[in-house]
N, C-alpha and C. Protein backbone atom coordinates (compact mmCIF):
# COMPACT_ATOMS: atom_id res chain seq x y z
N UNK A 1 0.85 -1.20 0.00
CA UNK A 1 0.00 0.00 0.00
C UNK A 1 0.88 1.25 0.00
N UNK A 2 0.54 1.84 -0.71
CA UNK A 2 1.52 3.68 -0.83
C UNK A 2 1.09 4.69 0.40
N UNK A 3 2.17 5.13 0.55
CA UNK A 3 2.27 6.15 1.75
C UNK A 3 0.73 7.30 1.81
N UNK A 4 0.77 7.39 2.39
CA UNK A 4 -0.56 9.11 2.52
C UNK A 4 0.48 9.92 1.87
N UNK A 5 0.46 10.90 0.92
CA UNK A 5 1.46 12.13 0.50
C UNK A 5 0.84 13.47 0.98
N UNK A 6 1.40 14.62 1.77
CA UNK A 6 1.38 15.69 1.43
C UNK A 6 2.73 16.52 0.71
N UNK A 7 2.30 17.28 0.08
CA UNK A 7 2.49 18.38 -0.58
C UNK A 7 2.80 19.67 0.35
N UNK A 8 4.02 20.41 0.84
CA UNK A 8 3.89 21.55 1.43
C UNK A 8 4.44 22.52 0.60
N UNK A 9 3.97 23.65 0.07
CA UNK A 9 4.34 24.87 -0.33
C UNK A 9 4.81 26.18 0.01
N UNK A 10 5.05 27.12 -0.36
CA UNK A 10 5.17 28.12 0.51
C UNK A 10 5.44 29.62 -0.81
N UNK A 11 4.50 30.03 -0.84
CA UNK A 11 4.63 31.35 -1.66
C UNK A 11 5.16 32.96 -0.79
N UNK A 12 6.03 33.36 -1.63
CA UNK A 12 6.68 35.12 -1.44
C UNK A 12 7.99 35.39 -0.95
N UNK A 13 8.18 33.82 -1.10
CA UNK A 13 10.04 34.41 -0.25
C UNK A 13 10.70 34.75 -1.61
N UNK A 14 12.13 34.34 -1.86
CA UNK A 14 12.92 33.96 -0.83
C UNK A 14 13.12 35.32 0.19
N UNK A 15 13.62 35.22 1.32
CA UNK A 15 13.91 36.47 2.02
C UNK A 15 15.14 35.65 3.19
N UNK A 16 15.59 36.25 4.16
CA UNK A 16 16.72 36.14 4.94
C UNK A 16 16.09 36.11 6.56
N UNK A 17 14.71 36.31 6.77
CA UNK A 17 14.40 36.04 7.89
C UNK A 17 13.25 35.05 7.95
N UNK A 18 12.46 34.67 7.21
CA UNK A 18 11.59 33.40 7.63
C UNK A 18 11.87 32.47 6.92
N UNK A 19 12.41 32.40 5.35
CA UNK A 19 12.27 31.14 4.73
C UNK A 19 13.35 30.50 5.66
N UNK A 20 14.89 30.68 5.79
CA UNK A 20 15.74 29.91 6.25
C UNK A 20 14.96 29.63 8.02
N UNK A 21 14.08 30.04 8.26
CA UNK A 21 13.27 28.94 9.65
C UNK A 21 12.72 27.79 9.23
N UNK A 22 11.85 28.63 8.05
CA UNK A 22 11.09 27.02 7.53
C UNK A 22 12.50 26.02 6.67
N UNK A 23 13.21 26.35 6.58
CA UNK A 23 14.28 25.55 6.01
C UNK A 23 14.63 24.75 7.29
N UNK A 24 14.96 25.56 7.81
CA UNK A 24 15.41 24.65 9.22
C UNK A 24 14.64 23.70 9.72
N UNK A 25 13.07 24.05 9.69
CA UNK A 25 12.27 22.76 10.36
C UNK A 25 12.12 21.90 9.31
N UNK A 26 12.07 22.15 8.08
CA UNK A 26 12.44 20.93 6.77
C UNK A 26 13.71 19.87 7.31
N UNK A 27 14.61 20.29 7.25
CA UNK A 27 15.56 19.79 7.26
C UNK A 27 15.74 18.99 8.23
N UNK A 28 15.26 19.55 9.30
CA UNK A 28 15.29 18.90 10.84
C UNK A 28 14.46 17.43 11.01
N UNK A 29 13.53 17.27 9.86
CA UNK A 29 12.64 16.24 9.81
C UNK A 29 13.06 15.71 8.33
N UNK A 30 13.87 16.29 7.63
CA UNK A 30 14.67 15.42 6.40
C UNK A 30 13.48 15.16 5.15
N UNK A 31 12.88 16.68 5.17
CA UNK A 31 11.59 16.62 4.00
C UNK A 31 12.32 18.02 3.27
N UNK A 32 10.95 17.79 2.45
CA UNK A 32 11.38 18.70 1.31
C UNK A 32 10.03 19.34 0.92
N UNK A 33 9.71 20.50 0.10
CA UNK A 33 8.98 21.04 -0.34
C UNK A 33 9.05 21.98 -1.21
N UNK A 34 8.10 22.65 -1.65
CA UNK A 34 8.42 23.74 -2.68
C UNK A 34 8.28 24.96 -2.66
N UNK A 35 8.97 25.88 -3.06
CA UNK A 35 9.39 27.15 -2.85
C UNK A 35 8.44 27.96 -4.20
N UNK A 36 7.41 28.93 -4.20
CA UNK A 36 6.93 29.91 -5.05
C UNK A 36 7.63 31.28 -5.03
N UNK A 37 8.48 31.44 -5.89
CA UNK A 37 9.26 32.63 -5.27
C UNK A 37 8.78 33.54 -6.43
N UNK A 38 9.31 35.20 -5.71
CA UNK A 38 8.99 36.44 -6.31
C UNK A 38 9.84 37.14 -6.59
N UNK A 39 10.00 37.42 -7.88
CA UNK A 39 11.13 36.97 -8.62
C UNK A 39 11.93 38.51 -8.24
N UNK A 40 11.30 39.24 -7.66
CA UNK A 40 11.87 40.85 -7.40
C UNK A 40 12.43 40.31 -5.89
N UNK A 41 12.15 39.66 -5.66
CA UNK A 41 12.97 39.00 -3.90
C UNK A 41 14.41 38.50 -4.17
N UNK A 42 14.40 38.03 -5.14
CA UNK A 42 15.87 36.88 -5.40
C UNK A 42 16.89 37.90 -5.69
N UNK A 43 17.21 38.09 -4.54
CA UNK A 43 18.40 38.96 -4.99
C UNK A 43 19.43 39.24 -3.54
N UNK A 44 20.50 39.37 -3.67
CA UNK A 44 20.96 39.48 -2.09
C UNK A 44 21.61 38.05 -1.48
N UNK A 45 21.72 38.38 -0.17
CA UNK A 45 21.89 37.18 0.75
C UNK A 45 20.50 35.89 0.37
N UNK A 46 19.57 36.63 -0.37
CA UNK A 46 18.21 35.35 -0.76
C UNK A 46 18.53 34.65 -1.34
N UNK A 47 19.47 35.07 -2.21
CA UNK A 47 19.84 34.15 -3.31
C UNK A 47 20.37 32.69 -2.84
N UNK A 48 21.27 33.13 -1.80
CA UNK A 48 22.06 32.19 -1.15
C UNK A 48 20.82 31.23 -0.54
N UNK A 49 19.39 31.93 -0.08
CA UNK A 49 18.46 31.05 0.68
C UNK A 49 17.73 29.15 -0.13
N UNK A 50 17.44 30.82 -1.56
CA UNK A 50 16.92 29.93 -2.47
C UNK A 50 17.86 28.68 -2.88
N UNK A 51 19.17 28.88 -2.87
CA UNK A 51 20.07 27.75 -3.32
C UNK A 51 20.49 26.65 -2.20
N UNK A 52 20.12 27.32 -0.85
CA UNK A 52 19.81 26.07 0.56
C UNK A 52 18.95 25.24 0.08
N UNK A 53 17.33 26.39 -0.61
CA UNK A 53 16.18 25.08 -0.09
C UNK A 53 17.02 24.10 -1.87
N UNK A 54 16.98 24.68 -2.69
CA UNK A 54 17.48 23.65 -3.82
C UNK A 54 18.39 22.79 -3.08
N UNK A 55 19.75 22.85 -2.78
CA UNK A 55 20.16 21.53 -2.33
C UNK A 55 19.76 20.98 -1.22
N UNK A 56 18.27 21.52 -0.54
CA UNK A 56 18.12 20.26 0.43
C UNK A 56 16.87 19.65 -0.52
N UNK A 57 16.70 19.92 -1.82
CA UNK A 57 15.94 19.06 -2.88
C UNK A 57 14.54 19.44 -3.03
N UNK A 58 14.17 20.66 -2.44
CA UNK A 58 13.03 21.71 -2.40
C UNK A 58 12.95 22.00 -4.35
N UNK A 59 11.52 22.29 -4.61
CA UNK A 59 11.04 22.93 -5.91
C UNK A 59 11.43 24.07 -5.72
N UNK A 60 11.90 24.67 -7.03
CA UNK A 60 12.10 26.34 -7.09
C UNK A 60 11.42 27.09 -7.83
N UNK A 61 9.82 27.23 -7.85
CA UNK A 61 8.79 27.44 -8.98
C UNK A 61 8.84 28.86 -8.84
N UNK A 62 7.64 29.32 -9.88
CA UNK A 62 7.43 30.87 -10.31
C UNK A 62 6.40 31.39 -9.28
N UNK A 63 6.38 32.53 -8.89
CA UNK A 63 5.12 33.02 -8.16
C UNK A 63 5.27 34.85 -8.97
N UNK A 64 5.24 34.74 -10.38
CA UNK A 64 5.74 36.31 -10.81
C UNK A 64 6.99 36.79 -10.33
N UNK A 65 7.08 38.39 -10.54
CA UNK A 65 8.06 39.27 -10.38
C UNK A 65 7.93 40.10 -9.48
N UNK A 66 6.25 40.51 -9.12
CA UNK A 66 5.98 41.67 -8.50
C UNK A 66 4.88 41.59 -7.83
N UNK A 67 4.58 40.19 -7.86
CA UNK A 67 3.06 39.66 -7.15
C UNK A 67 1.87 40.43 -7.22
N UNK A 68 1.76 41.07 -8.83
CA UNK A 68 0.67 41.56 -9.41
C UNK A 68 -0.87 40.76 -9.62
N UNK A 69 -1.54 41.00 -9.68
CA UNK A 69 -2.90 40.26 -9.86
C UNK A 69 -2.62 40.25 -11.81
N UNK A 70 -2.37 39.16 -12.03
CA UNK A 70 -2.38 38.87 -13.53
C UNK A 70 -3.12 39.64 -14.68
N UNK A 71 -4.56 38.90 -13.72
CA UNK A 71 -5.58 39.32 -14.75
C UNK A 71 -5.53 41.17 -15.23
N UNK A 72 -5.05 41.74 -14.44
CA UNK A 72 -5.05 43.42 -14.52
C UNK A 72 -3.90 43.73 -15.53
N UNK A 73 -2.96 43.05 -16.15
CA UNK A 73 -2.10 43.22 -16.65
C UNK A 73 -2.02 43.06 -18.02
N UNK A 74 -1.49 43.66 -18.96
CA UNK A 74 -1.55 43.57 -20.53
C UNK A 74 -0.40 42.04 -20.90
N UNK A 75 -0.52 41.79 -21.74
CA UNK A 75 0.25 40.80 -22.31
C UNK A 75 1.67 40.67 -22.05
N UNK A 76 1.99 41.97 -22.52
CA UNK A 76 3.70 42.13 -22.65
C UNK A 76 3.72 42.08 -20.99
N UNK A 77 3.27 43.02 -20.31
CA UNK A 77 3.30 42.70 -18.58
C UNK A 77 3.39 41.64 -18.10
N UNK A 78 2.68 40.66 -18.55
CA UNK A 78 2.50 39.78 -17.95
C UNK A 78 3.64 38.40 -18.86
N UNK A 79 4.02 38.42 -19.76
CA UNK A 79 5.51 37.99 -20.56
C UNK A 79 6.22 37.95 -19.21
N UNK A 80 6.78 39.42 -18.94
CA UNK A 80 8.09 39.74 -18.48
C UNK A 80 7.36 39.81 -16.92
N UNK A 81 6.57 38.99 -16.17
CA UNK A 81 6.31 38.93 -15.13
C UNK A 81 6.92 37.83 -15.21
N UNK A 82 6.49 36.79 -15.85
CA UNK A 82 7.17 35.13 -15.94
C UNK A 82 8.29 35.12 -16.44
N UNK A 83 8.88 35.90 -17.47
CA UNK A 83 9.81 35.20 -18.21
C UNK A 83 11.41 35.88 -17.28
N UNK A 84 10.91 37.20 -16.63
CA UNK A 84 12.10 37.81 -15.65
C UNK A 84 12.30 36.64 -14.29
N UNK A 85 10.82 36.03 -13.88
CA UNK A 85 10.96 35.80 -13.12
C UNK A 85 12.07 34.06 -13.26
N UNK A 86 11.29 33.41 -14.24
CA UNK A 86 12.00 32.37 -15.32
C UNK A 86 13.46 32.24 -14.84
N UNK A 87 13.91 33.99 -15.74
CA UNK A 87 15.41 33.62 -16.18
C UNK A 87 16.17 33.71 -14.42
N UNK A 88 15.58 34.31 -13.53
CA UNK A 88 16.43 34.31 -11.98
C UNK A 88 16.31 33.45 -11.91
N UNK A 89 15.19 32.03 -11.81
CA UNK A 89 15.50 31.14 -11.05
C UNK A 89 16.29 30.16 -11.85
N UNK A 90 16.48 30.38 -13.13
CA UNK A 90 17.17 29.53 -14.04
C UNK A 90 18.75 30.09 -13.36
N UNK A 91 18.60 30.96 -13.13
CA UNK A 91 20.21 31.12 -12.96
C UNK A 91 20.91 30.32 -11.29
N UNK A 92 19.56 30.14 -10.70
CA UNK A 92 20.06 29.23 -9.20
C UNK A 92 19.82 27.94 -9.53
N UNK A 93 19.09 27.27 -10.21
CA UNK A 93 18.84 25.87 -10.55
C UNK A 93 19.08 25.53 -12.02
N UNK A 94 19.21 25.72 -12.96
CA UNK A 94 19.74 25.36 -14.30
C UNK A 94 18.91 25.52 -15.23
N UNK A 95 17.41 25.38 -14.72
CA UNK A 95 16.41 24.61 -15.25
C UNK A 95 15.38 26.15 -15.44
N UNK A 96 14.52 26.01 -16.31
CA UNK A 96 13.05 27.07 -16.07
C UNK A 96 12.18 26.31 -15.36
N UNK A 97 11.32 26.91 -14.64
CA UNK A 97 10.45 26.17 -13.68
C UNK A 97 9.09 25.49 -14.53
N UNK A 98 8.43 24.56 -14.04
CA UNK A 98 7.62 24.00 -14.51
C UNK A 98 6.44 24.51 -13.96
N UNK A 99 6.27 24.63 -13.04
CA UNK A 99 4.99 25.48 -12.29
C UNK A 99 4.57 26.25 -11.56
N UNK A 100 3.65 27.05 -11.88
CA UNK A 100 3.53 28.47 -11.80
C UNK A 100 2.22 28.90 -10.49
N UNK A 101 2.27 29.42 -9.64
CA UNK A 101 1.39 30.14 -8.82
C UNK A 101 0.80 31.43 -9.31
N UNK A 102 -0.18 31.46 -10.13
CA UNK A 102 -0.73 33.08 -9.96
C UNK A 102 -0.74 33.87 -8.53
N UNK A 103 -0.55 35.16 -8.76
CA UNK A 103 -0.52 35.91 -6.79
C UNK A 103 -2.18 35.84 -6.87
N UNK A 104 -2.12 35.53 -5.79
CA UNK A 104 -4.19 36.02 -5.55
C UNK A 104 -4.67 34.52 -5.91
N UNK A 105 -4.18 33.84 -6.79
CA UNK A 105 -4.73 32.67 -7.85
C UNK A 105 -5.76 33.83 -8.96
N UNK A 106 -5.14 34.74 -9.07
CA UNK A 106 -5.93 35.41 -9.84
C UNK A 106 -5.60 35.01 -11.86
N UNK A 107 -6.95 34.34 -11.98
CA UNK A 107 -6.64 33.45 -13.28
C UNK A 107 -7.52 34.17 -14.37
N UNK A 108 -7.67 33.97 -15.76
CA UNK A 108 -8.80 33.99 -16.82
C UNK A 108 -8.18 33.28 -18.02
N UNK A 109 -8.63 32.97 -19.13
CA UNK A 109 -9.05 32.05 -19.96
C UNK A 109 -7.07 32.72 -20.75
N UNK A 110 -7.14 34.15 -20.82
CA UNK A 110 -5.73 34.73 -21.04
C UNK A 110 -4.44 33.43 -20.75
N UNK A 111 -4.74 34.05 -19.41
CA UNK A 111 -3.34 33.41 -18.84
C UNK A 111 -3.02 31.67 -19.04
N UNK A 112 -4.62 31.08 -18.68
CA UNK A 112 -4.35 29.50 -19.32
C UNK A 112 -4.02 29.31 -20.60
N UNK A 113 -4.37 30.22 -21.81
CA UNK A 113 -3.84 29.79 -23.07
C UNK A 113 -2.49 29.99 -23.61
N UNK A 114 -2.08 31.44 -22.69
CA UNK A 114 -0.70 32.24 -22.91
C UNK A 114 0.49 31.95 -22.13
N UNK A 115 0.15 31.51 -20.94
CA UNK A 115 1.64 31.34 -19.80
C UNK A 115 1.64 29.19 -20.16
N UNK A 116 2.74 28.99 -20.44
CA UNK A 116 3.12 27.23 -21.02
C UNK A 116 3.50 27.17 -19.75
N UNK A 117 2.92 26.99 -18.60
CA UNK A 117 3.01 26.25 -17.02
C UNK A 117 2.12 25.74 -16.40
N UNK A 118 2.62 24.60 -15.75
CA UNK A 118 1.48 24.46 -14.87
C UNK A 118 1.18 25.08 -13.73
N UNK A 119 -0.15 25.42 -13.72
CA UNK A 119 -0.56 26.24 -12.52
C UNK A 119 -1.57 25.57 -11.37
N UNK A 120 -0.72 26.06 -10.47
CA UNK A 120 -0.80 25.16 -8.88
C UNK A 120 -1.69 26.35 -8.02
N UNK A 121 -2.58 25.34 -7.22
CA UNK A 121 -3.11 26.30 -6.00
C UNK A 121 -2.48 25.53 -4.94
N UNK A 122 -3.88 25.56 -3.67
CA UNK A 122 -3.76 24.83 -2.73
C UNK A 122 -4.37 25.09 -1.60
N UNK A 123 -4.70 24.36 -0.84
CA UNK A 123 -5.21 24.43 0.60
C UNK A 123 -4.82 25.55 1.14
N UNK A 124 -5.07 26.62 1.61
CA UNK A 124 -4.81 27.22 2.56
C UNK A 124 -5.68 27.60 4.12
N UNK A 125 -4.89 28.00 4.78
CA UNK A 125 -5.25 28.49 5.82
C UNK A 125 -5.16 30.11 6.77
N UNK A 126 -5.26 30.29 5.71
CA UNK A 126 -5.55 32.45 5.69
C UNK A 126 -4.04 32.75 6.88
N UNK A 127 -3.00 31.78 6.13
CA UNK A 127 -1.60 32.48 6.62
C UNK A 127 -1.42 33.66 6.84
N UNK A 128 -1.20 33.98 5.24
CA UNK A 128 -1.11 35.57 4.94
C UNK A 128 -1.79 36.36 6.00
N UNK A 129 -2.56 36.28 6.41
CA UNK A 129 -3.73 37.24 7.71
C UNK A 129 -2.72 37.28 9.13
N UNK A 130 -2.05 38.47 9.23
CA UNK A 130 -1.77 38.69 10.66
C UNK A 130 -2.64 38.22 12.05
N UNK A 131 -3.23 38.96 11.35
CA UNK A 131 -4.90 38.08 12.69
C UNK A 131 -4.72 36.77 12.96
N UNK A 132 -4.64 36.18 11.99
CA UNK A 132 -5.08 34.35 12.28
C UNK A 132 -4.03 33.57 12.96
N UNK A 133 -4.21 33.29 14.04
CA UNK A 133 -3.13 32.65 15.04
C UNK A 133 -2.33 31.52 15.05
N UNK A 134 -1.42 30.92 14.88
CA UNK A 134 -0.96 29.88 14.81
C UNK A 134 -1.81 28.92 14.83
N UNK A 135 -2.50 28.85 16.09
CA UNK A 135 -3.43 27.56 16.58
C UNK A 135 -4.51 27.50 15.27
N UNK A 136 -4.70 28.59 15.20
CA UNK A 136 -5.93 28.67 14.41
C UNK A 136 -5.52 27.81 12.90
N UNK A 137 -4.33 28.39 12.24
CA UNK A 137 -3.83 28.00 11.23
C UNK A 137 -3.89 26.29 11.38
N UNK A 138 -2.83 26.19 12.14
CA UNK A 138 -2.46 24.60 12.40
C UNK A 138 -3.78 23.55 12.27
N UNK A 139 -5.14 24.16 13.62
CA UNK A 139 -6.12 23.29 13.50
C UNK A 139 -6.99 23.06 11.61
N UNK A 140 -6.92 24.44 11.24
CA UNK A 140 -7.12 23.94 9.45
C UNK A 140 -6.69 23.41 8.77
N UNK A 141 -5.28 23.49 8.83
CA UNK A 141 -4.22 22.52 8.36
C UNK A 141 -4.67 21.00 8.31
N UNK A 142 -4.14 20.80 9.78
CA UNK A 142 -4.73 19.56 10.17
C UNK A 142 -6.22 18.68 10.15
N UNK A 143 -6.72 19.58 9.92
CA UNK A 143 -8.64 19.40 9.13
C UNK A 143 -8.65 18.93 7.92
N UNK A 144 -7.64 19.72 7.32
CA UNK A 144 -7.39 19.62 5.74
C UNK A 144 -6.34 18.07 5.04
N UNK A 145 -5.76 17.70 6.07
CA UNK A 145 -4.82 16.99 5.45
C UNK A 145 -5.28 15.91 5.22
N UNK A 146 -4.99 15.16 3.33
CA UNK A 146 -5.94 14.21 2.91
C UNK A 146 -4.51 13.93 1.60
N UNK A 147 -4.70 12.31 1.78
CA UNK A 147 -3.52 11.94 0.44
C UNK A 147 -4.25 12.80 -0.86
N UNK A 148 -2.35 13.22 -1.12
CA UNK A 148 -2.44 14.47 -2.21
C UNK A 148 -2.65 15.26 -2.29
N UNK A 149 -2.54 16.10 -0.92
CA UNK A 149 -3.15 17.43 -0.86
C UNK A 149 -1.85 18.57 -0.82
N UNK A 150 -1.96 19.00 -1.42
CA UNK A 150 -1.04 20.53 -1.85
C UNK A 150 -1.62 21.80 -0.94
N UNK A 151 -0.49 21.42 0.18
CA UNK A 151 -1.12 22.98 1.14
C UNK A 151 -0.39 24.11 0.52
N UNK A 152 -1.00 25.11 0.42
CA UNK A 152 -0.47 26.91 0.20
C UNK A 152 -0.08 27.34 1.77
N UNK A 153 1.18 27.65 2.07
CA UNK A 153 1.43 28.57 3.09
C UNK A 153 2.02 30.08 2.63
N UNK A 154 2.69 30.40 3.12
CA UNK A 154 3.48 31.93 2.85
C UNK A 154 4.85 32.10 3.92
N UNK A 155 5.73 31.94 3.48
CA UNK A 155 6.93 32.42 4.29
C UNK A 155 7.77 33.55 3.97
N UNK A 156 6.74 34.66 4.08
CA UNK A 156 6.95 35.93 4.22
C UNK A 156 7.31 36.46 4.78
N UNK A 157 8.51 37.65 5.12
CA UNK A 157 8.58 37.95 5.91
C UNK A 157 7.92 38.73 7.37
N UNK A 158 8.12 38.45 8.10
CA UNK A 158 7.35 38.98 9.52
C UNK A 158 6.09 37.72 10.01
N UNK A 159 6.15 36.57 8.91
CA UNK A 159 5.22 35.47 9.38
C UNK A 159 5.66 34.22 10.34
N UNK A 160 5.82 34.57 11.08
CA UNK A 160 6.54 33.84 12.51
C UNK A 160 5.47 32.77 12.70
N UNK A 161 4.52 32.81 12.76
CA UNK A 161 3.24 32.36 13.08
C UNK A 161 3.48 31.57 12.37
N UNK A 162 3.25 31.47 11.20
CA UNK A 162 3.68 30.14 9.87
C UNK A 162 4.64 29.17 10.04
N UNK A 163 5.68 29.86 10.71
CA UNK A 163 6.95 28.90 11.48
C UNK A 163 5.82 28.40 12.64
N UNK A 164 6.17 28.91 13.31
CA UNK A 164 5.01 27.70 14.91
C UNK A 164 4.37 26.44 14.41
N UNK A 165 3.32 27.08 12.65
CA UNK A 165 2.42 26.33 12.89
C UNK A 165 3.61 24.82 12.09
N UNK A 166 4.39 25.21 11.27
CA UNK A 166 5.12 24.17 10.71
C UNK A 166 5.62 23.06 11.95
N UNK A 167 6.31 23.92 13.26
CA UNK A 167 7.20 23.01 13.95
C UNK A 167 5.58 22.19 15.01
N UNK A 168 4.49 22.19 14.37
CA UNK A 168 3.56 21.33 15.19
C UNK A 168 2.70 20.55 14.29
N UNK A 169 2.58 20.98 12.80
CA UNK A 169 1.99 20.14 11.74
C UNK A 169 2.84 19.01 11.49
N UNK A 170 4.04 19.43 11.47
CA UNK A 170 5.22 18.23 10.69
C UNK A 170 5.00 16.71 11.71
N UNK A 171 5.59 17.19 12.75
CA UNK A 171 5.41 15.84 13.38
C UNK A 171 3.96 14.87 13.41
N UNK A 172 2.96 16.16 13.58
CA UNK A 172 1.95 15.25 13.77
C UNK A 172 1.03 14.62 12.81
N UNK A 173 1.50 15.07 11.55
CA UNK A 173 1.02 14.70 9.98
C UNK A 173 2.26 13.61 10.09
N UNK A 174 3.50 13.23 10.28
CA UNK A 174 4.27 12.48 10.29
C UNK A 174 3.80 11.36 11.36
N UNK A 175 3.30 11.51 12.56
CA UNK A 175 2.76 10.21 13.33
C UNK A 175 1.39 10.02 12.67
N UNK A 176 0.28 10.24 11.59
CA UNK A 176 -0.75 10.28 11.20
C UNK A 176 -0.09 9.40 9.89
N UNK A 177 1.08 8.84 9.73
CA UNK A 177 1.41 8.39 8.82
C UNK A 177 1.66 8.75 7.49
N UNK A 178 1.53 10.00 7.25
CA UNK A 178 1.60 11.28 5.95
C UNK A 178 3.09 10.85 5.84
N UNK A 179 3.67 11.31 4.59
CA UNK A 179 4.87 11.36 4.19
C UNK A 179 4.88 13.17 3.36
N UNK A 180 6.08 13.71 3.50
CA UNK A 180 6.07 14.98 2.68
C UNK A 180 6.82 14.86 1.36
N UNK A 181 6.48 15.63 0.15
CA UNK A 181 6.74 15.46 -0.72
C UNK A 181 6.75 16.41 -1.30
N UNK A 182 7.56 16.88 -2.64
CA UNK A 182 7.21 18.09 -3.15
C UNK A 182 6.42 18.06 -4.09
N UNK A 183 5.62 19.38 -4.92
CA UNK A 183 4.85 18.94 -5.72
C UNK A 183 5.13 18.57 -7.22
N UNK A 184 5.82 18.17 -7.35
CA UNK A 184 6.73 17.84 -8.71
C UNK A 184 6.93 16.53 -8.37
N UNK A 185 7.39 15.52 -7.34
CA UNK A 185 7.14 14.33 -6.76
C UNK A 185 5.70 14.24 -6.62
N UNK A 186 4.59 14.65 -6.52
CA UNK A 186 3.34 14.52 -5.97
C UNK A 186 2.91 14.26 -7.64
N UNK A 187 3.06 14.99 -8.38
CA UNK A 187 2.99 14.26 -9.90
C UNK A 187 3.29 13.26 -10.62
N UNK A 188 4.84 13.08 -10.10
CA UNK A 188 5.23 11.74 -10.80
C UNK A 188 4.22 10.45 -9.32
N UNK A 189 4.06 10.65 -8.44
CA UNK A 189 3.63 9.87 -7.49
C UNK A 189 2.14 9.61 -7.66
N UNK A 190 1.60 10.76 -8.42
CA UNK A 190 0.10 10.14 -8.74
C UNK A 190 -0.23 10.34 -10.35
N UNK A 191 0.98 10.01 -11.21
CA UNK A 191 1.05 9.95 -12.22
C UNK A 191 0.04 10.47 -13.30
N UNK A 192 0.42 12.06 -12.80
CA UNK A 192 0.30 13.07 -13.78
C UNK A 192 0.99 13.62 -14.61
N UNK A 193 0.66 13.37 -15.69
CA UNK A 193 1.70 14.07 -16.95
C UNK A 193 1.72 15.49 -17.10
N UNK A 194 3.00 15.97 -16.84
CA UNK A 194 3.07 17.47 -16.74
C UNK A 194 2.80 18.11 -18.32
N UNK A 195 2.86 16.85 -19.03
CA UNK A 195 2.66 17.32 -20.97
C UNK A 195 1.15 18.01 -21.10
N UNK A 196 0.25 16.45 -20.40
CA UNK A 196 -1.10 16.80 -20.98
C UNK A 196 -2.32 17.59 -19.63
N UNK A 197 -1.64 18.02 -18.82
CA UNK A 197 -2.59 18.75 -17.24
C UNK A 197 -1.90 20.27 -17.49
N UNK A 198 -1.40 20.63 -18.14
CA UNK A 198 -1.72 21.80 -17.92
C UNK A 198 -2.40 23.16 -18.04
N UNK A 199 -2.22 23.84 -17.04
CA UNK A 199 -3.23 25.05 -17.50
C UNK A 199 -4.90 24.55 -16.46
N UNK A 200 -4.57 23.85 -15.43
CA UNK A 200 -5.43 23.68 -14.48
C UNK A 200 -4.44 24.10 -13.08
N UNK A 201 -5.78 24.63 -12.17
CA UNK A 201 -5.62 24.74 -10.82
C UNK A 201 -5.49 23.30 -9.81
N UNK A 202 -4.59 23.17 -9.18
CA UNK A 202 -4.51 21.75 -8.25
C UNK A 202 -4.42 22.38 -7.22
N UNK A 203 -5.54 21.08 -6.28
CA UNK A 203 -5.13 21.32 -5.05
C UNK A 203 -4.79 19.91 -4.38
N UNK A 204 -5.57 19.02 -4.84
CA UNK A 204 -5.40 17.72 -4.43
C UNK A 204 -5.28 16.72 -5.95
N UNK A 205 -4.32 16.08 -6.00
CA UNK A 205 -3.92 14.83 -7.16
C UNK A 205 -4.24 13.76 -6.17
């Protein structure tokens, strides 16, 4: 019988004060996950962040340049939202990314015919919201977790809270028998072809 899989994400870094926490509680439990980065962030001491989570075997996907709402944007805007954001992370991992986070998940019929990525959502739990308390986060989390499920977090900076809720989900999605995975493993693991799915929203494979 195959493991339970989650999927953990994390959109808006890289940055120098929260992603390398959530790196740390990755690592500390010897998982991996995927990184939505903004492509106006990668720059600096981040750079160095983004190339931690890559060699501890983390995704290095697109989340834009400027975490614009898509749909508001003209063509050429929205080109050089992906393709700037593209060529940075090509320059920390080798590769162009395969899948793409709209900011907002803000989508229309445009962007599925025009951007060649796959586009990922996910579970969330109203991270982003200063208001919403660790506990609060964690207990949705944990409501939510179901084989194949692709959670959305945010390791933004000043989201401390997002760290807490990681160093109390991990273990206990890990004694619940879950395994973590990234979502690029969560594809080949529920054998989705990245050729013929794209241009859909996932939250659960």
């Amino acid at each position: 019988m195959e493991n339970k899989v989650l999927a953990l994400s994390f959109d808006d870094g890289p940055n120098t004060t929260i992603t390398p926490k959530i790196l740390d509680i990755l690592e500390e439990y010897h998982i991996a996950a995927s990184f939505f980065l903004i492509g106006q962030n990668i720059k600096g001491e981040a750079v160095d962040v983004a190339k931690r989570a890559l060699a501890m075997g983390c995704d290095i996907c697109n989340h834009s340049f400027t975490h614009k709402a898509m749909t508001e944007l003209t063509p050429e805007e929205i080109r050089e939202e992906i393709e700037k954001t593209d060529a940075l992370i090509q320059s920390i991992t080798g590769d162009i990314p395969i899948f793409f986070r709209p900011p907002y998940i803000n989508v229309d019929d445009y962007l599925y015919d025009h951007v060649d990525k796959v586009f990922i959502c996910g579970a969330g739990c109203e991270d982003w919201v200063p208001e919403v308390p660790a506990s609060a986060r964690i207990e949705k989390t944990l409501q939510q977790a179901e084989d194949g499920m692709i959670f959305l977090f945010h390791d933004s900076e000043g989201n401390d809270a997002t760290v807490e809720t990681m160093k109390v989900i991990i273990p206990e999605l890990l004694s619940r028998g879950f395994e973590f995975i990234t979502v690029s493993e969560m594809f080949r693991r529920k054998n989705v072809p990245l050729d013929t799915k794209k241009h859909e929203i996932f939250t659960v494979l």
